[in-house]
N, C-alpha and C. Protein backbone atom coordinates (compact mmCIF):
# COMPACT_ATOMS: atom_id res chain seq x y z
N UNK A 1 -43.48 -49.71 -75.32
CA UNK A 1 -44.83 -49.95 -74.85
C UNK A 1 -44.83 -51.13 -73.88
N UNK A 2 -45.48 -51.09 -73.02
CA UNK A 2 -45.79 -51.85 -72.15
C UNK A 2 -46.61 -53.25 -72.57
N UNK A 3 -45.92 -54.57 -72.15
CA UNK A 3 -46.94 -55.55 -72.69
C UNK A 3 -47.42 -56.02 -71.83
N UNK A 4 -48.57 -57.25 -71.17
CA UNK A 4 -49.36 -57.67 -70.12
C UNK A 4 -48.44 -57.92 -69.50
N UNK A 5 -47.48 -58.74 -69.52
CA UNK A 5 -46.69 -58.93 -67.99
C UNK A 5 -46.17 -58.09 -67.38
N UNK A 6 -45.57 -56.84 -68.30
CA UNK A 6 -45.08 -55.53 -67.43
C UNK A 6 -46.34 -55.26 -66.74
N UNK A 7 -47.79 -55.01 -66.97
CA UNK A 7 -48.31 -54.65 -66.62
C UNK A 7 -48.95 -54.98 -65.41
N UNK A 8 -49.04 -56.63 -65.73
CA UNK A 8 -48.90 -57.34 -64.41
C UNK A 8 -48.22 -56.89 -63.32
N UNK A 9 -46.76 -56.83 -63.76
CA UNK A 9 -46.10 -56.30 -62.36
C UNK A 9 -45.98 -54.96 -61.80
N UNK A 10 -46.35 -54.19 -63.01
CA UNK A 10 -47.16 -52.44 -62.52
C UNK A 10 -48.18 -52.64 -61.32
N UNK A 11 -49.28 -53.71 -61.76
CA UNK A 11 -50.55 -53.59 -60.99
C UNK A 11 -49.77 -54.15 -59.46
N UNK A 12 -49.18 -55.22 -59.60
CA UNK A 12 -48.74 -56.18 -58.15
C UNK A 12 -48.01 -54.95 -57.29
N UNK A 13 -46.82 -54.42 -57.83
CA UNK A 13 -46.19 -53.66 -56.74
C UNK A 13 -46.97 -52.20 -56.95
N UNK A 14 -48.18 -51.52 -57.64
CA UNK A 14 -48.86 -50.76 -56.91
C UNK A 14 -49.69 -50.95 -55.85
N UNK A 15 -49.74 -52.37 -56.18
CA UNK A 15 -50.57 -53.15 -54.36
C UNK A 15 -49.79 -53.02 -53.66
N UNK A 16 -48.52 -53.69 -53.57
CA UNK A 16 -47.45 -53.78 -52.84
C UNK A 16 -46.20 -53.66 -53.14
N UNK A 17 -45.57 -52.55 -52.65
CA UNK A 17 -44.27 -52.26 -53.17
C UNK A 17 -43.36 -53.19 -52.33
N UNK A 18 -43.91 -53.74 -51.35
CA UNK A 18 -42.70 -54.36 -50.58
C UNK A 18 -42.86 -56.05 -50.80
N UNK A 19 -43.31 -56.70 -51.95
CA UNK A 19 -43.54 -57.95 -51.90
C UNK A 19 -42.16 -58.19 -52.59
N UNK A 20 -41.89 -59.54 -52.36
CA UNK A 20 -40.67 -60.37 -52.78
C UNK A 20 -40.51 -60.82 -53.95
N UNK A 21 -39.21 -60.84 -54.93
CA UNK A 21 -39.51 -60.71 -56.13
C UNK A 21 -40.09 -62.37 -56.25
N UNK A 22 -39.72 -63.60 -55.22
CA UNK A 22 -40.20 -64.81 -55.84
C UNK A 22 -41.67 -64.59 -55.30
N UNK A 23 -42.39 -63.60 -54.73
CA UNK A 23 -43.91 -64.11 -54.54
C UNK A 23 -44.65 -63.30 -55.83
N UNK A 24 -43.88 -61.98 -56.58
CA UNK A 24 -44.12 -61.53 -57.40
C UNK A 24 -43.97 -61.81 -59.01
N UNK A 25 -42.79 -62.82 -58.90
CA UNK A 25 -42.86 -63.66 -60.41
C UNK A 25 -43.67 -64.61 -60.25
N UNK A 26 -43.98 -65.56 -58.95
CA UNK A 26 -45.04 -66.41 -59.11
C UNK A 26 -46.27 -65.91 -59.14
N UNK A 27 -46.82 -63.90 -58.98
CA UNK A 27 -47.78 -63.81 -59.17
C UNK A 27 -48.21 -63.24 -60.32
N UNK A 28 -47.08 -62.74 -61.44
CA UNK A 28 -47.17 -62.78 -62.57
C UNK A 28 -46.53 -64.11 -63.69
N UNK A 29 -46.41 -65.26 -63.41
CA UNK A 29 -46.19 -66.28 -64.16
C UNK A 29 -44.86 -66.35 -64.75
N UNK A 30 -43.95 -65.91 -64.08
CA UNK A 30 -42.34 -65.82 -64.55
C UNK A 30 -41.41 -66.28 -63.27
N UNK A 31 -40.09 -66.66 -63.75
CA UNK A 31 -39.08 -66.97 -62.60
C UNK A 31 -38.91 -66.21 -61.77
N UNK A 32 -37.73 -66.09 -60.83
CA UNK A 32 -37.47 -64.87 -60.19
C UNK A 32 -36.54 -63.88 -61.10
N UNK A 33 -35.45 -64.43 -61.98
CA UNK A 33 -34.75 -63.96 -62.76
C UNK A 33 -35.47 -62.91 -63.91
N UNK A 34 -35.93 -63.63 -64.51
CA UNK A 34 -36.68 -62.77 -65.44
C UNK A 34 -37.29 -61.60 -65.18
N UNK A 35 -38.31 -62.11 -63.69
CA UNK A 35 -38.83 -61.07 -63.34
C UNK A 35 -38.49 -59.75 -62.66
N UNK A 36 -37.46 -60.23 -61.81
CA UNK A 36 -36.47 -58.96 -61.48
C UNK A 36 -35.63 -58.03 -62.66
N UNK A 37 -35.57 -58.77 -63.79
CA UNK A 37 -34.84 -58.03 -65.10
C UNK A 37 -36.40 -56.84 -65.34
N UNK A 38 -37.43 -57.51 -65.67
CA UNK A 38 -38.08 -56.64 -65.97
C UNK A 38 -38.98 -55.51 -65.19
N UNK A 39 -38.24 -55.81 -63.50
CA UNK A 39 -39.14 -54.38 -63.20
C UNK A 39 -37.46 -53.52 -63.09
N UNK A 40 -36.45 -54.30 -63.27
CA UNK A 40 -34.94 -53.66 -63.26
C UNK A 40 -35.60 -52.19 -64.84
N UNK A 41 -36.15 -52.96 -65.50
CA UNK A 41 -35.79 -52.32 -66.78
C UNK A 41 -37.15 -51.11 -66.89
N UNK A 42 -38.08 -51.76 -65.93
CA UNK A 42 -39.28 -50.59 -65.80
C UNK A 42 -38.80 -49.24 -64.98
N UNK A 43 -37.99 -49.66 -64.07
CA UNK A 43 -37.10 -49.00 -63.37
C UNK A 43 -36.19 -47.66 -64.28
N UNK A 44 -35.32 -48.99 -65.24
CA UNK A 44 -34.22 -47.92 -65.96
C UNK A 44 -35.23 -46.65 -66.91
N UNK A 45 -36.39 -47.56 -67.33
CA UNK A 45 -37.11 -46.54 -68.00
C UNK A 45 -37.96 -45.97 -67.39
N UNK A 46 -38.02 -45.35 -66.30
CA UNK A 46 -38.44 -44.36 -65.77
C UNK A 46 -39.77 -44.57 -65.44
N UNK A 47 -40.23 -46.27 -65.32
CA UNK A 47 -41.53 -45.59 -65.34
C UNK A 47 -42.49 -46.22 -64.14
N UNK A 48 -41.37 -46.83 -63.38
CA UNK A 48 -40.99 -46.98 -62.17
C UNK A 48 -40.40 -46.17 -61.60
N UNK A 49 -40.76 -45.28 -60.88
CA UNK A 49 -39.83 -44.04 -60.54
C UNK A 49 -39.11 -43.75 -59.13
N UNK A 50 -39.93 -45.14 -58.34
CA UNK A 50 -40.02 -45.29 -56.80
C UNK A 50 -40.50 -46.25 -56.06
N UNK A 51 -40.13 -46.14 -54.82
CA UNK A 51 -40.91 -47.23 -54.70
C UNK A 51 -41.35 -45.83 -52.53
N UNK A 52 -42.36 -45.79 -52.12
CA UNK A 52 -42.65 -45.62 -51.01
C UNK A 52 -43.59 -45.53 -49.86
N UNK A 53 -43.77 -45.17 -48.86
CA UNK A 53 -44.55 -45.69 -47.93
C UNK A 53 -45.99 -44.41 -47.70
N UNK A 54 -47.13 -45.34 -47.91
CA UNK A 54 -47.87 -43.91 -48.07
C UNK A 54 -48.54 -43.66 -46.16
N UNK A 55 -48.49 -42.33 -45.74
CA UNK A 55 -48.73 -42.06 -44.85
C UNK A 55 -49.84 -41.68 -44.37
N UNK A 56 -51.16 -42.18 -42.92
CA UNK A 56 -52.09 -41.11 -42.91
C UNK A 56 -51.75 -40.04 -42.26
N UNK A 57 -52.16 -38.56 -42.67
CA UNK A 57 -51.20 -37.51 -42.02
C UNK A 57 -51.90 -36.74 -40.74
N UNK A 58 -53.23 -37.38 -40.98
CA UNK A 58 -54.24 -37.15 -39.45
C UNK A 58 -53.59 -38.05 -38.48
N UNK A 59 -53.36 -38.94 -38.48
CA UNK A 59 -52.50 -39.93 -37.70
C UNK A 59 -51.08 -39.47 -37.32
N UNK A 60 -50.81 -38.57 -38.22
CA UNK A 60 -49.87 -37.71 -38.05
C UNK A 60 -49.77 -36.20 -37.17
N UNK A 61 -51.20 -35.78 -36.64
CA UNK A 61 -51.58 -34.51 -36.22
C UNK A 61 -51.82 -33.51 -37.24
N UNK A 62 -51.92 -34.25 -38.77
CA UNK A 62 -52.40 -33.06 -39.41
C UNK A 62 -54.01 -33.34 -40.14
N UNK A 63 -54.65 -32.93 -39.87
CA UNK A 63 -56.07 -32.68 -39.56
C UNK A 63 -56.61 -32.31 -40.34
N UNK A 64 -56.11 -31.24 -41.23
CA UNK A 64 -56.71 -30.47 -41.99
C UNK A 64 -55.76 -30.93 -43.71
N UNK A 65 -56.64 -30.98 -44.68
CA UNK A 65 -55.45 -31.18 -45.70
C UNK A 65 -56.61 -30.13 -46.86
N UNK A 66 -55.90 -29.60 -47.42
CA UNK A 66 -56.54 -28.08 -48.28
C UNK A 66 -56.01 -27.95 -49.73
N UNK A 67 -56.57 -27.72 -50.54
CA UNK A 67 -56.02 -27.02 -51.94
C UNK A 67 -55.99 -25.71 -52.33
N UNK A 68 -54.82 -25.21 -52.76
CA UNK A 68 -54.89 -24.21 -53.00
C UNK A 68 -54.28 -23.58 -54.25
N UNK A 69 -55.30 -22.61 -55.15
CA UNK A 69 -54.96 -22.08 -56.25
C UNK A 69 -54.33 -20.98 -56.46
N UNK A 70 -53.16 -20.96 -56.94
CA UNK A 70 -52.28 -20.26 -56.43
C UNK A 70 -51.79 -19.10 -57.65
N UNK A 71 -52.23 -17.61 -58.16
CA UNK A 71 -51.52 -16.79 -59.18
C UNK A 71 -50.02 -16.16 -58.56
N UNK A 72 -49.26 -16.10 -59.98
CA UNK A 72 -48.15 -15.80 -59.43
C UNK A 72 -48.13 -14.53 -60.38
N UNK A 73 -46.85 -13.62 -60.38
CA UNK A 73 -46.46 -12.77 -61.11
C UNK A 73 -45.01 -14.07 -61.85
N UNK A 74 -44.97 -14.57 -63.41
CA UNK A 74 -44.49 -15.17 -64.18
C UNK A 74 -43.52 -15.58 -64.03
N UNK A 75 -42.80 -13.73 -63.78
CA UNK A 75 -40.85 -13.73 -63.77
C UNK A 75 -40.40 -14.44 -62.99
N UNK A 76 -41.03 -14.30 -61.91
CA UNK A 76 -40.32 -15.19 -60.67
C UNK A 76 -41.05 -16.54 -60.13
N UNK A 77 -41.83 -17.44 -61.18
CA UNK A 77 -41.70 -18.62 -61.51
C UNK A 77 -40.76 -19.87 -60.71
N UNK A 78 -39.53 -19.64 -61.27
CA UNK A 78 -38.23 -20.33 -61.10
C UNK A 78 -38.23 -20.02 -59.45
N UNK A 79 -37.92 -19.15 -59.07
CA UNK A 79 -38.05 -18.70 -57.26
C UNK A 79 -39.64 -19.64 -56.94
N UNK A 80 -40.85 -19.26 -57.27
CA UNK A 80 -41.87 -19.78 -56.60
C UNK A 80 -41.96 -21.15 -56.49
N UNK A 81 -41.24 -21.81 -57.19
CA UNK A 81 -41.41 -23.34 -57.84
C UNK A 81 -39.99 -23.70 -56.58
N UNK A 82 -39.03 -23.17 -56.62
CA UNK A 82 -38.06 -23.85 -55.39
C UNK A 82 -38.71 -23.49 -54.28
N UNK A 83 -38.74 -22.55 -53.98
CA UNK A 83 -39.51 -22.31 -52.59
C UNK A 83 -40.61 -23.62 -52.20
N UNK A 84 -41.67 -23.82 -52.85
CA UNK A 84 -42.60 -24.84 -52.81
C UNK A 84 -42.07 -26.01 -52.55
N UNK A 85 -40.91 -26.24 -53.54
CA UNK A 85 -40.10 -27.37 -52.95
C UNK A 85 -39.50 -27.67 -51.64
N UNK A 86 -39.06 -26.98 -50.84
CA UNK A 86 -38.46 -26.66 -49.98
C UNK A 86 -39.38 -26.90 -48.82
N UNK A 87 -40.75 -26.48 -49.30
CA UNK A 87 -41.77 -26.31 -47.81
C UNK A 87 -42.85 -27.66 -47.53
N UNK A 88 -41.99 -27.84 -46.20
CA UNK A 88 -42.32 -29.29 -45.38
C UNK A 88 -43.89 -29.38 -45.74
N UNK A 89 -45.44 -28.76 -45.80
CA UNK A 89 -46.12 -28.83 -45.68
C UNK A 89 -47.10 -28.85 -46.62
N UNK A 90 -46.06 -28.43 -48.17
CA UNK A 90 -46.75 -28.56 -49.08
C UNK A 90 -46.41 -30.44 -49.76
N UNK A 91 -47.35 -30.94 -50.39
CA UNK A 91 -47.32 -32.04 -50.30
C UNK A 91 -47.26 -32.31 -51.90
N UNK A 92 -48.13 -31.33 -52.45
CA UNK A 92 -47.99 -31.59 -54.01
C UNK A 92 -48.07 -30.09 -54.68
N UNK A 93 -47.60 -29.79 -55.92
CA UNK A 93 -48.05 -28.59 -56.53
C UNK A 93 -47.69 -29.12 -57.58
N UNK A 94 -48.46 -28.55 -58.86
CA UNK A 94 -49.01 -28.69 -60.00
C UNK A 94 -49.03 -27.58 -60.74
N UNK A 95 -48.02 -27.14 -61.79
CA UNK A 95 -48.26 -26.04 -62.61
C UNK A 95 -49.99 -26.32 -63.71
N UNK A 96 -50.73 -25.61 -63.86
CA UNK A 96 -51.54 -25.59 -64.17
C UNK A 96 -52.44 -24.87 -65.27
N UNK A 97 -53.65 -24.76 -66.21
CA UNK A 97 -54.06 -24.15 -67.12
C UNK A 97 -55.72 -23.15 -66.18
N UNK A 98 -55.99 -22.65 -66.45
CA UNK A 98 -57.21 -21.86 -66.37
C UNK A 98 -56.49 -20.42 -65.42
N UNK A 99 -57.92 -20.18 -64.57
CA UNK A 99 -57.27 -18.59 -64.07
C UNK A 99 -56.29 -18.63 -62.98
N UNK A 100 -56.06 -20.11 -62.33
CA UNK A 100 -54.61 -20.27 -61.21
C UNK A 100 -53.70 -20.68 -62.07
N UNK A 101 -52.29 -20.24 -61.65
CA UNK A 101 -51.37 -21.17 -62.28
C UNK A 101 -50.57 -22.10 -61.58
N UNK A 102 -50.54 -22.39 -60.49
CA UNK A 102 -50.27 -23.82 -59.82
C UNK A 102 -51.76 -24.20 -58.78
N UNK A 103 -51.38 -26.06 -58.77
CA UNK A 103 -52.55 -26.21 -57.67
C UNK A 103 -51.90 -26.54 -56.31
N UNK A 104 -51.81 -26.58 -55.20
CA UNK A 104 -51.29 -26.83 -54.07
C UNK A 104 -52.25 -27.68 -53.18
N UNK A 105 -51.05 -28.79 -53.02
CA UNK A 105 -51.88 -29.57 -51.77
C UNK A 105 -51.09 -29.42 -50.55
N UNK A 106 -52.03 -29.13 -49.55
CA UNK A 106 -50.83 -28.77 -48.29
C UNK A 106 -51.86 -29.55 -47.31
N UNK A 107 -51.00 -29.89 -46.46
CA UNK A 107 -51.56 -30.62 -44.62
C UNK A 107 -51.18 -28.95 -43.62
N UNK A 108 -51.91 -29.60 -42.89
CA UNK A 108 -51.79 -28.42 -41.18
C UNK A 108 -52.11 -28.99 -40.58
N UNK A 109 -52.00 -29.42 -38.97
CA UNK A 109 -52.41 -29.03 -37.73
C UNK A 109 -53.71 -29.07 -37.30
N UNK A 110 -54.45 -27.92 -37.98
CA UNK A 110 -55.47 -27.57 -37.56
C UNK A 110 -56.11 -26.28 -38.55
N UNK A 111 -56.62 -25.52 -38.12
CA UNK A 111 -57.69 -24.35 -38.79
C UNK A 111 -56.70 -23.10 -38.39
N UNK A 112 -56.11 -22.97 -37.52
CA UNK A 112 -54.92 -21.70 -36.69
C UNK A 112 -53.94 -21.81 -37.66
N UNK A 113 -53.47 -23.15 -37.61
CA UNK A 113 -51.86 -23.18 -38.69
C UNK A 113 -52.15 -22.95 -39.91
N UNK A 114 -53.47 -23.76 -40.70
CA UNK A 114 -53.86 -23.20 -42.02
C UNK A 114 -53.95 -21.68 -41.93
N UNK A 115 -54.04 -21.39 -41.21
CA UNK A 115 -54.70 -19.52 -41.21
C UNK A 115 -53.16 -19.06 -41.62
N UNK A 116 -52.03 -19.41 -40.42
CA UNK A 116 -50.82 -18.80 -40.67
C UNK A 116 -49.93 -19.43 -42.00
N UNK A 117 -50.46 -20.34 -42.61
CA UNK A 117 -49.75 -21.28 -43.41
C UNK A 117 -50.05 -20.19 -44.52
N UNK A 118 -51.39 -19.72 -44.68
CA UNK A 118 -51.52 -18.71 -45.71
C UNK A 118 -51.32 -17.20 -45.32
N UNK A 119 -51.48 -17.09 -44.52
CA UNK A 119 -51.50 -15.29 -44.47
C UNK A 119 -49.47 -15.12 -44.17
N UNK A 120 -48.70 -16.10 -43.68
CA UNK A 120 -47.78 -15.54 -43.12
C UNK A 120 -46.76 -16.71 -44.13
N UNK A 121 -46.86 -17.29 -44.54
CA UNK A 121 -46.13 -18.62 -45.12
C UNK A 121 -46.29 -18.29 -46.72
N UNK A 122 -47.07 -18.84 -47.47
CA UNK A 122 -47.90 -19.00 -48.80
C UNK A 122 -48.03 -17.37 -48.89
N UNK A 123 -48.30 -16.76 -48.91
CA UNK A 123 -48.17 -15.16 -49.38
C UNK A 123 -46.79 -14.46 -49.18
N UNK A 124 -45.97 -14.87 -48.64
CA UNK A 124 -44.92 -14.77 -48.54
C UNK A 124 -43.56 -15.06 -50.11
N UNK A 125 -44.51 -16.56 -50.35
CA UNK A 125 -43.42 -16.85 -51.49
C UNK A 125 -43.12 -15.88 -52.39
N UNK A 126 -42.23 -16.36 -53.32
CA UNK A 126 -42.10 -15.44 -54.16
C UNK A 126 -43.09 -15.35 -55.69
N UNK A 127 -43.52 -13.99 -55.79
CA UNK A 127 -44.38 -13.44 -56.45
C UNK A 127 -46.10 -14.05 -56.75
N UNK A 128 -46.29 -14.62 -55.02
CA UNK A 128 -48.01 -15.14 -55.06
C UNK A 128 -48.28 -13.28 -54.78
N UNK A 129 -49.84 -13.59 -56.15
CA UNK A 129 -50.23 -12.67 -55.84
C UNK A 129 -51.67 -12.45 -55.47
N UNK A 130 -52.06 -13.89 -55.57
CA UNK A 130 -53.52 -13.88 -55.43
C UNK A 130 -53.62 -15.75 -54.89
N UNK A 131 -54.45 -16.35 -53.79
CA UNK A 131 -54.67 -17.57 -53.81
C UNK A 131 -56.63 -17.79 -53.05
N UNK A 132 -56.63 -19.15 -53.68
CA UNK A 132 -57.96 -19.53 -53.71
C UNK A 132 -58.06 -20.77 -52.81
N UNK A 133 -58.55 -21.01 -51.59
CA UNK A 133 -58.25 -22.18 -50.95
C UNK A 133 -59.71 -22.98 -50.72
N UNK A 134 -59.21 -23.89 -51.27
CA UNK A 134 -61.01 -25.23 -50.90
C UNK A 134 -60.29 -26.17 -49.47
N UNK A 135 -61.09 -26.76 -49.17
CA UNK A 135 -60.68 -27.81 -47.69
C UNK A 135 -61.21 -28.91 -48.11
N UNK A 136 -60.39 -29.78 -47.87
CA UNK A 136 -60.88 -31.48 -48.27
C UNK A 136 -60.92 -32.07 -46.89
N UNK A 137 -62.64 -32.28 -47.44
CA UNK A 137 -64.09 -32.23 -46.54
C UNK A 137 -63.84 -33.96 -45.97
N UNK A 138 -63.71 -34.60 -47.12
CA UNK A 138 -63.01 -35.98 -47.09
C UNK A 138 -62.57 -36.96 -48.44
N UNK A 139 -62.10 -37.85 -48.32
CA UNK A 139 -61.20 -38.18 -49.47
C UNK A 139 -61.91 -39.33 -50.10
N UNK A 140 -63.01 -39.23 -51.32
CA UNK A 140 -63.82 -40.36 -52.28
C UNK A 140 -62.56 -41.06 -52.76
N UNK A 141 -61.65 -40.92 -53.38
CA UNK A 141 -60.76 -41.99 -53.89
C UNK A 141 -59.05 -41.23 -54.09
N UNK A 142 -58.51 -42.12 -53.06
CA UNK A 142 -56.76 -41.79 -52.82
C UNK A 142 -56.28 -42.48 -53.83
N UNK A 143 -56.74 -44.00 -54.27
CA UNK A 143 -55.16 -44.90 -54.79
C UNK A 143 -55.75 -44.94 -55.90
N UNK A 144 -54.42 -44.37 -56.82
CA UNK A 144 -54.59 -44.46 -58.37
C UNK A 144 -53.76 -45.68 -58.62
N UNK A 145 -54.99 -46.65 -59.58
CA UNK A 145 -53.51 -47.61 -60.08
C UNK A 145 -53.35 -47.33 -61.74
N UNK A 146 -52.35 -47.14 -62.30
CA UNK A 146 -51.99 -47.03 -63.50
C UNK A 146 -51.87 -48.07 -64.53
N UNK A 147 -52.06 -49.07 -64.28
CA UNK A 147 -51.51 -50.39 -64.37
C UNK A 147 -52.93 -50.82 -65.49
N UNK A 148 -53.89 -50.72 -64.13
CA UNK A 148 -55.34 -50.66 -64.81
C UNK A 148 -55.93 -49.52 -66.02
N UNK A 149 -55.44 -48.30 -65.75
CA UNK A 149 -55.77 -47.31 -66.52
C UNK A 149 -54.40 -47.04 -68.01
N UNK A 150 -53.57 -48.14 -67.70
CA UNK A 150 -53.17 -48.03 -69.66
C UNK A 150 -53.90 -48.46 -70.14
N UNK A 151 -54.43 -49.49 -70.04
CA UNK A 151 -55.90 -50.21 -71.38
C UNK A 151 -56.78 -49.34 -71.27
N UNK A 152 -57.47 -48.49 -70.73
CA UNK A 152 -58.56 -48.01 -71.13
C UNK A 152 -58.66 -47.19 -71.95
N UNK A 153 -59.84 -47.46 -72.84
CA UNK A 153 -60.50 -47.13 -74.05
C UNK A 153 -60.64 -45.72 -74.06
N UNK A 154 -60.16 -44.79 -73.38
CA UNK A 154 -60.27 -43.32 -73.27
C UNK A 154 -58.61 -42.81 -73.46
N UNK A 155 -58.09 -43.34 -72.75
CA UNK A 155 -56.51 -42.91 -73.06
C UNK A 155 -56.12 -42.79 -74.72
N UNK A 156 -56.64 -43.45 -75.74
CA UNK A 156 -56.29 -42.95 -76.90
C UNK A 156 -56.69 -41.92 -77.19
């Protein structure tokens, strides 16, 4: 279990992954030593998993960013799940419970490439047999911090 100072340094490098470990033990109240042992060890236990650079992808030429609910035929699961991996444009997928069984976040271009991203790309994989697509209109809240959300009174 996590105690306040791990958590401390959960919250600091979800602000900033690139701060220095002496501006980060002086901003959780520890040396530099110590404190590098313990995001070493948040690290070994997995719960630090990374550290990277988040991108805007309109700034990028992609314009459009969409979800999509995706049924498969079961068997070929294992195929649909590498494929997804593989494709530059999907950004996240999520095996899932209700009437989709993965969720898909994908970027495009524009409204043309989304068109071909699904009719010629995404129907293509293996065994989609049905998909449901919403468009994100715009984004109420990107940064999750975790750091903040172990204490809360709902997680038990």
């Amino acid at each position: 279990m996590l105690d306040a100072l791990d958590l401390k340094i959960v919250a600091a490098l979800e602000r900033d992954a690139r701060i220095s470990f002496a501006v980060l033990a002086d901003e959780v109240g520890l040396s530099k030593t110590p404190c590098w042992k313990r995001v070493k060890a948040l690290e070994d236990a997995g719960i630090i998993r990374g550290y990277s650079t988040r991108i805007d992808p309109a700034k990028l030429g992609f314009g459009i960013e969409a979800f999509i609910q995706v049924s498969i035929d079961f068997e070929v699961s294992d195929a649909f799940e590498a494929a997804v991996r593989k494709h530059p444009l999907i950004r996240r997928c999520h095996a899932t419970t209700g009437e989709a069984d993965y969720l898909l976040q994908i970027v495009t271009a524009d409204m043309m490439a989304l068109d071909r991203m699904l009719r010629v790309e995404l129907s293509r994989l293996p065994g989609v047999r049905r998909t449901i697509t919403s468009m994100a209109m715009r984004e109420i809240k990107g940064d999750i911090s975790f750091a903040n959300a172990v204490g809360h009174p709902r997680k038990r």
